[in-house]
Each structure stands twice: as structure tokens, then as C-alpha cells.
N, C-alpha and C. Protein backbone atom coordinates (compact mmCIF):
# COMPACT_ATOMS: atom_id res chain seq x y z
N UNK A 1 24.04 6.03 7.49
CA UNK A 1 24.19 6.12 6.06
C UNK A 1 25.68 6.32 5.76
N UNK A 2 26.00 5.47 4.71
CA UNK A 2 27.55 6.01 4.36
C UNK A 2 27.48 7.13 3.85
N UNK A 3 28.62 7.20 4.34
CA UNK A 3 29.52 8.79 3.10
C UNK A 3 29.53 8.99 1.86
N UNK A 4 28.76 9.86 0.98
CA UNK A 4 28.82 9.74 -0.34
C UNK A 4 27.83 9.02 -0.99
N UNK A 5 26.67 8.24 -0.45
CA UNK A 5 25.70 7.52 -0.33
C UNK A 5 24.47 8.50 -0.77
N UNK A 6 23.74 8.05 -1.57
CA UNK A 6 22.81 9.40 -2.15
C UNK A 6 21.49 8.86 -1.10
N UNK A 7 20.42 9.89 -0.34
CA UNK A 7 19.48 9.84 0.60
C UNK A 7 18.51 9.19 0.15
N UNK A 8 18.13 8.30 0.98
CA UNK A 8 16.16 7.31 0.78
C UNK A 8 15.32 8.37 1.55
N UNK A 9 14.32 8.36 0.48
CA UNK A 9 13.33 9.36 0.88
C UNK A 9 11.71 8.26 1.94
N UNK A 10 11.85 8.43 2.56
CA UNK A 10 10.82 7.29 3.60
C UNK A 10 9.14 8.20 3.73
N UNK A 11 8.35 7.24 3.03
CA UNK A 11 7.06 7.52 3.47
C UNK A 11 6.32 6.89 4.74
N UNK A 12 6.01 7.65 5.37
CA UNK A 12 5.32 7.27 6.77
C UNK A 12 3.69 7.29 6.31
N UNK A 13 3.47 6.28 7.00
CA UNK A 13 1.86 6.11 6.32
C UNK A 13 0.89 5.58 7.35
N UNK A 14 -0.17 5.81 7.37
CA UNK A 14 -1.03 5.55 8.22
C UNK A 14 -2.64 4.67 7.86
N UNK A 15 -2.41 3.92 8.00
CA UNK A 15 -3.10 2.46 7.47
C UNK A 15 -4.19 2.21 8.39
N UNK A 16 -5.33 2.20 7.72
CA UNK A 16 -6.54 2.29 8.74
C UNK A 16 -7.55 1.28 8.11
N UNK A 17 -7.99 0.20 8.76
CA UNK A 17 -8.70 -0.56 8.15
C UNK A 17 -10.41 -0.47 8.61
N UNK A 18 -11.01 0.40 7.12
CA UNK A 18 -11.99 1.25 7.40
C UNK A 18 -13.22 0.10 7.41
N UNK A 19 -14.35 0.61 8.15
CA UNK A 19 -15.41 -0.27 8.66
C UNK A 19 -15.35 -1.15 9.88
N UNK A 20 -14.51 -1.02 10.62
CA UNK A 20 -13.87 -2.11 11.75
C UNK A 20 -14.28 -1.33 13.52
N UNK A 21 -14.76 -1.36 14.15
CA UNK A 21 -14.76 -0.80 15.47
C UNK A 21 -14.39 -1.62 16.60
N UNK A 22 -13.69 -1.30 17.17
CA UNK A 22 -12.75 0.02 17.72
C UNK A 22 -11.92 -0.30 16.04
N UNK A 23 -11.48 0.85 15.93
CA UNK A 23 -10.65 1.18 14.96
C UNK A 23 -9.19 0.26 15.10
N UNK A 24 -8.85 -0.04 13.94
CA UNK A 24 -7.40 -0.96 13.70
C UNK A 24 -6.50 -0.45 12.77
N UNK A 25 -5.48 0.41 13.20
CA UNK A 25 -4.73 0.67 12.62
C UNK A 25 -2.95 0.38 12.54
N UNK A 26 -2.25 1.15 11.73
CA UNK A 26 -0.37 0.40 12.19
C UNK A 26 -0.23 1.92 11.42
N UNK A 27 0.96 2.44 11.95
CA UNK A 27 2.23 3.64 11.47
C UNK A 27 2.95 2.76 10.80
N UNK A 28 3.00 3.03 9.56
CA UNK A 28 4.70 1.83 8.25
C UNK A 28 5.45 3.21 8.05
N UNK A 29 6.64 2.88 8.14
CA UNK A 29 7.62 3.81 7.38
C UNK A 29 8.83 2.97 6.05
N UNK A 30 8.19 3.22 5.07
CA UNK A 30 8.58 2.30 3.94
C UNK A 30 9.69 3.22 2.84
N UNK A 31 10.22 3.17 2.01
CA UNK A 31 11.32 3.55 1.38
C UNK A 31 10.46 3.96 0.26
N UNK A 32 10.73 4.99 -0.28
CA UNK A 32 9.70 5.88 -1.75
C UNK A 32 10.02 4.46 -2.41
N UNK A 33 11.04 3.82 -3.02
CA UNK A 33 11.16 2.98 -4.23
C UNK A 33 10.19 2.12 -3.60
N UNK A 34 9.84 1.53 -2.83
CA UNK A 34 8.63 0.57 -2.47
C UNK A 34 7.69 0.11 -3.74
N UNK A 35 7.73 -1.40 -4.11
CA UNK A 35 6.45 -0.82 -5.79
C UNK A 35 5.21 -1.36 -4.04
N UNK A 36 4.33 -1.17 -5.06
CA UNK A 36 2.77 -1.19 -4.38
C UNK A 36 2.74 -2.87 -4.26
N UNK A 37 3.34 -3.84 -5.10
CA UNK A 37 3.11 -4.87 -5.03
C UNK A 37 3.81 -5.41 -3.31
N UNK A 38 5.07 -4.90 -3.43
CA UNK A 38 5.89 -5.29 -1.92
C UNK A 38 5.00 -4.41 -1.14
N UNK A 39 4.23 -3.05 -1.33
CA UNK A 39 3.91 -2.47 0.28
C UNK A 39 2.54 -3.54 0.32
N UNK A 40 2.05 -4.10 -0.34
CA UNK A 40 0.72 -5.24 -0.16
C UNK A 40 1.68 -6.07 0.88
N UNK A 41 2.99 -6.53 0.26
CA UNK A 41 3.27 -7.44 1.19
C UNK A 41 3.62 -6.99 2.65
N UNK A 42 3.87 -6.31 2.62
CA UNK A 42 4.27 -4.91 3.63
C UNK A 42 2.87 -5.06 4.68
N UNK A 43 1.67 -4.49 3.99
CA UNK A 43 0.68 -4.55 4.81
C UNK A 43 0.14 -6.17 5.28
N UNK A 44 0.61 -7.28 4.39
CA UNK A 44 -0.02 -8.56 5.39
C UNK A 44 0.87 -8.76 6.11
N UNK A 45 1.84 -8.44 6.03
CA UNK A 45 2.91 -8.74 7.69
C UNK A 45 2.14 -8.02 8.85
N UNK A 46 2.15 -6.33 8.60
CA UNK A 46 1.74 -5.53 9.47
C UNK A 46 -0.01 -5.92 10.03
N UNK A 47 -0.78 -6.52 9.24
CA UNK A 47 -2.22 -6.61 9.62
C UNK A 47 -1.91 -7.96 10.04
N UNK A 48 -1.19 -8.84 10.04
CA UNK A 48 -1.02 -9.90 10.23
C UNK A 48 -2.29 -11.42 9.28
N UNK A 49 -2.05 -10.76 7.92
CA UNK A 49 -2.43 -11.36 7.71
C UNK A 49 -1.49 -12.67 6.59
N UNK A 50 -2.33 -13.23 5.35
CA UNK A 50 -1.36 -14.74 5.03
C UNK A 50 -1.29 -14.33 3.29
N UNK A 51 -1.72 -13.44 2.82
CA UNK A 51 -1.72 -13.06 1.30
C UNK A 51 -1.88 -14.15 0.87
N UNK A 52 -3.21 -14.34 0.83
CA UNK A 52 -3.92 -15.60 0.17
C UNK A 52 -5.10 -15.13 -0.73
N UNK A 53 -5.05 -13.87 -0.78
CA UNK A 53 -6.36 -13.14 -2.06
C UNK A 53 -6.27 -11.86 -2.67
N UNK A 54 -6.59 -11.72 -3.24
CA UNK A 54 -5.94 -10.68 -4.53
C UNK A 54 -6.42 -9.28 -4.05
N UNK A 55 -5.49 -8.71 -4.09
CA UNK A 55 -5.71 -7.26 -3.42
C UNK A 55 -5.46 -6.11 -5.12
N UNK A 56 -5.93 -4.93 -4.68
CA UNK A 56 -6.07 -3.83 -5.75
C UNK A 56 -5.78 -2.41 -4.63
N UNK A 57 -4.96 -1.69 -5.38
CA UNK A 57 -4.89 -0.43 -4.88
C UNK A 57 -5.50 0.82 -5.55
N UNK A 58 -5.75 1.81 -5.28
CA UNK A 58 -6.38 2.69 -6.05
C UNK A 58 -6.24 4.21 -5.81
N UNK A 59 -5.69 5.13 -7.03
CA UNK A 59 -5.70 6.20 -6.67
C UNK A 59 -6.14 7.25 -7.46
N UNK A 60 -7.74 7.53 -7.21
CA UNK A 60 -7.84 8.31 -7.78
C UNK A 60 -8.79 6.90 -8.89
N UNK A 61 -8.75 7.08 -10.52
CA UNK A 61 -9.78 6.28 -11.17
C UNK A 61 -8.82 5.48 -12.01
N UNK A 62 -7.27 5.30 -11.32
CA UNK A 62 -6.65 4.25 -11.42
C UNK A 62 -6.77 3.19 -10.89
N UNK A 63 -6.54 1.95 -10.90
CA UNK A 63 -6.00 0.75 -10.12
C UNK A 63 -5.11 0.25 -10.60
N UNK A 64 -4.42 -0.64 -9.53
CA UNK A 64 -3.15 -1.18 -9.90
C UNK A 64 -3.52 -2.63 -8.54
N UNK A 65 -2.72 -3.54 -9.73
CA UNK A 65 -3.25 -4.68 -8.40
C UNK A 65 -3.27 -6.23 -9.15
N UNK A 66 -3.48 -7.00 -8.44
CA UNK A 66 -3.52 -8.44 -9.04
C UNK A 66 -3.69 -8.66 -10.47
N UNK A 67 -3.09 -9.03 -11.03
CA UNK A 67 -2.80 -9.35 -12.30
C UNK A 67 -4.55 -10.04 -12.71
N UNK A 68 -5.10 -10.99 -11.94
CA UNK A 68 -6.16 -11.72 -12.18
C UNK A 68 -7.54 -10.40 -12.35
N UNK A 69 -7.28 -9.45 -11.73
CA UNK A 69 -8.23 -8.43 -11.97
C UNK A 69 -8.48 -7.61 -13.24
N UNK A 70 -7.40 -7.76 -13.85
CA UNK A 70 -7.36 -6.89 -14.96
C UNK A 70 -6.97 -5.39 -14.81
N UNK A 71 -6.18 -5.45 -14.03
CA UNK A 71 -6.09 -3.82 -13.42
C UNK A 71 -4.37 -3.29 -13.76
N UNK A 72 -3.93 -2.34 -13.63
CA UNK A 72 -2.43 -1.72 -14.20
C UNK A 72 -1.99 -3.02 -12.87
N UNK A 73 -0.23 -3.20 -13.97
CA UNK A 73 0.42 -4.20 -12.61
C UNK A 73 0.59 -3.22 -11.86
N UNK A 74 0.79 -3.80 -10.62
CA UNK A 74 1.28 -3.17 -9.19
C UNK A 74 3.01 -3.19 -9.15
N UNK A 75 3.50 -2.92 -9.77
CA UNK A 75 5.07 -2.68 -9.62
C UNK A 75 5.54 -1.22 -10.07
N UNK A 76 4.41 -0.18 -9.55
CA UNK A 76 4.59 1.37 -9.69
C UNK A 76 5.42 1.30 -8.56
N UNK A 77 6.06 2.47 -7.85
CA UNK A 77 6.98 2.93 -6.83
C UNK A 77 5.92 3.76 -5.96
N UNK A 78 5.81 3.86 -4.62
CA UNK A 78 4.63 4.88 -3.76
C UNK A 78 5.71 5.97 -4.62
N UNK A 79 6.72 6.49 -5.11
CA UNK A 79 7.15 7.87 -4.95
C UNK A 79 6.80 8.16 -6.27
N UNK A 80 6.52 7.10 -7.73
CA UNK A 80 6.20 7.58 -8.93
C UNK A 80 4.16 7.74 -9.14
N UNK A 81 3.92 7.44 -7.76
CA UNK A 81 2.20 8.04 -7.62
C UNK A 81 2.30 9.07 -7.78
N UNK A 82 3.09 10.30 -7.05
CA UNK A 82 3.30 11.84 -7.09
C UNK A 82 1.85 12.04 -5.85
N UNK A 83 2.68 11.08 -4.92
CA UNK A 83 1.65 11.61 -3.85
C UNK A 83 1.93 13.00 -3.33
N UNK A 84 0.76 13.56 -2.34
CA UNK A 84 1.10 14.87 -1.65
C UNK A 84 0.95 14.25 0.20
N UNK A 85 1.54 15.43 1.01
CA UNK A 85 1.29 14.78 1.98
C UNK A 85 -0.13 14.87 2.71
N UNK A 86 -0.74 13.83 3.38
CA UNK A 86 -1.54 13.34 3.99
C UNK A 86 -2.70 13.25 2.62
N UNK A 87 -2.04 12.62 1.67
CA UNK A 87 -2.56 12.49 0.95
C UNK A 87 -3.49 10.95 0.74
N UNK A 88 -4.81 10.63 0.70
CA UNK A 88 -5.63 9.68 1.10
C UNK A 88 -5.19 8.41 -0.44
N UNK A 89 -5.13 6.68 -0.31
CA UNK A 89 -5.28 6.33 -1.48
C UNK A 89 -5.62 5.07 -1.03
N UNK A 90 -6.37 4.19 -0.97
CA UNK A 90 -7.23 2.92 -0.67
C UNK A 90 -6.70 1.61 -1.34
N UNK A 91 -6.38 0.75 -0.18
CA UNK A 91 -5.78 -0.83 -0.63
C UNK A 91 -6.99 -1.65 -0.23
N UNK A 92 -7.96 -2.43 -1.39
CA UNK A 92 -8.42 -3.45 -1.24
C UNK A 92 -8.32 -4.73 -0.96
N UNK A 93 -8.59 -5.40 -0.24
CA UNK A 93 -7.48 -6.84 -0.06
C UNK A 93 -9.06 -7.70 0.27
N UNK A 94 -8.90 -9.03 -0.54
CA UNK A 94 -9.89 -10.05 -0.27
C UNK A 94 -11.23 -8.99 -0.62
N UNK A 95 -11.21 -9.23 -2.13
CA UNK A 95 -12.24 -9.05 -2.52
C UNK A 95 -13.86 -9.25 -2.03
N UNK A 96 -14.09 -10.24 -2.09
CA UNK A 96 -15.43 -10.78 -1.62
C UNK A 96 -15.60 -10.30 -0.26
N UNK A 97 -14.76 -10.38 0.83
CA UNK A 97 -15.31 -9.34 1.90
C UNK A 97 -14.98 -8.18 1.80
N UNK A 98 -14.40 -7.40 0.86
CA UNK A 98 -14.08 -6.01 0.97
C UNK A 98 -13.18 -5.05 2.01
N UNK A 99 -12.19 -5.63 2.75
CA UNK A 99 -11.11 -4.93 3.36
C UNK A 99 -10.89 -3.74 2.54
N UNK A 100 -11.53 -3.22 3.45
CA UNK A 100 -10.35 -1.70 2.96
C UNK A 100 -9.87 -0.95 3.62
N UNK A 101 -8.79 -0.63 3.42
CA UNK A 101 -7.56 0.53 3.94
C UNK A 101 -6.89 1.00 2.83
């Protein structure tokens, strides 16, 4: 970091793609300004997948997520959620089969 350079606060996160056995997971360490729309993109690199279907995040009896859903846009920041730590919040991806992590 330079000198005089004000600090990035990094969330480490633990991404578990629930219903799957043996379990499939990845450790991300992403930058608080992150919006939710880039950590989607974030997670199809890491799951290796092709972001070809509309994903929704959710925290709590919010959503935020594909514009086609009708849901808040996804260009919040993970650090303006006011998460806590090990704090739980669910990314839907490909609706019709129901991925979730």
C-alpha cells in the first residue's frame, strides 16, 4: 500500500453451495466496495461457472438482483449491507434449478 493511501477493508467469505454432496465450496477475499452485482461475477469465475441466468441475493426479506426479477438493483456495496461477522446471506443463481449459496 502506498504512503498516505487510506486502507481497503477486505471481506473474506465462505461460499458454500448448499444441497450438493460432498460439499463444494471456495474462500473469496473481496474489497468492502464490491457492489453484489461484481461479487455475482466474482462467484461465476470462482464456481466456474458462464453467467448465463439471473441470479438474486438476499438478506434478510430484502433482495437485490437481476433487474428482470423485479428485485432492488444489485449495485449495493457488501460493506453498505452492515454485515456482522460470520454473518449468513444467500446468492441464488439459475433460477429454475435453484443454486444456492
Amino acid at each position: 500500500m502506498l504512503e498516505g493511501s487510506p486502507s481497503i477493508s477486505v471481506f473474506q467469505l465462505k461460499v458454500r453451495l448448499l444441497g450438493i454432496s460432498p460439499m463444494i465450496w471456495r474462500r473469496l477475499h473481496v474489497p468492502s466496495y464490491i457492489s453484489l452485482r461484481e461479487l455475482h461475477g466474482v462467484l461465476q469465475v470462482a464456481m466456474g461457472w458462464e453467467s448465463i441466468h439471473l441470479f438474486m441475493f438476499d438478506k434478510g426479506a430484502v433482495h437485490y438482483g437481476s433487474m428482470e426479477l423485479g428485485v432492488m438493483p444489485a449495485n449495493l456495496t457488501l460493506q453498505s449491507l452492515g454485515l456482522w461477522e460470520n454473518e449468513k446471506f444467500h446468492c441464488f443463481y439459475d433460477l429454475n434449478v435453484s443454486w444456492r449459496h
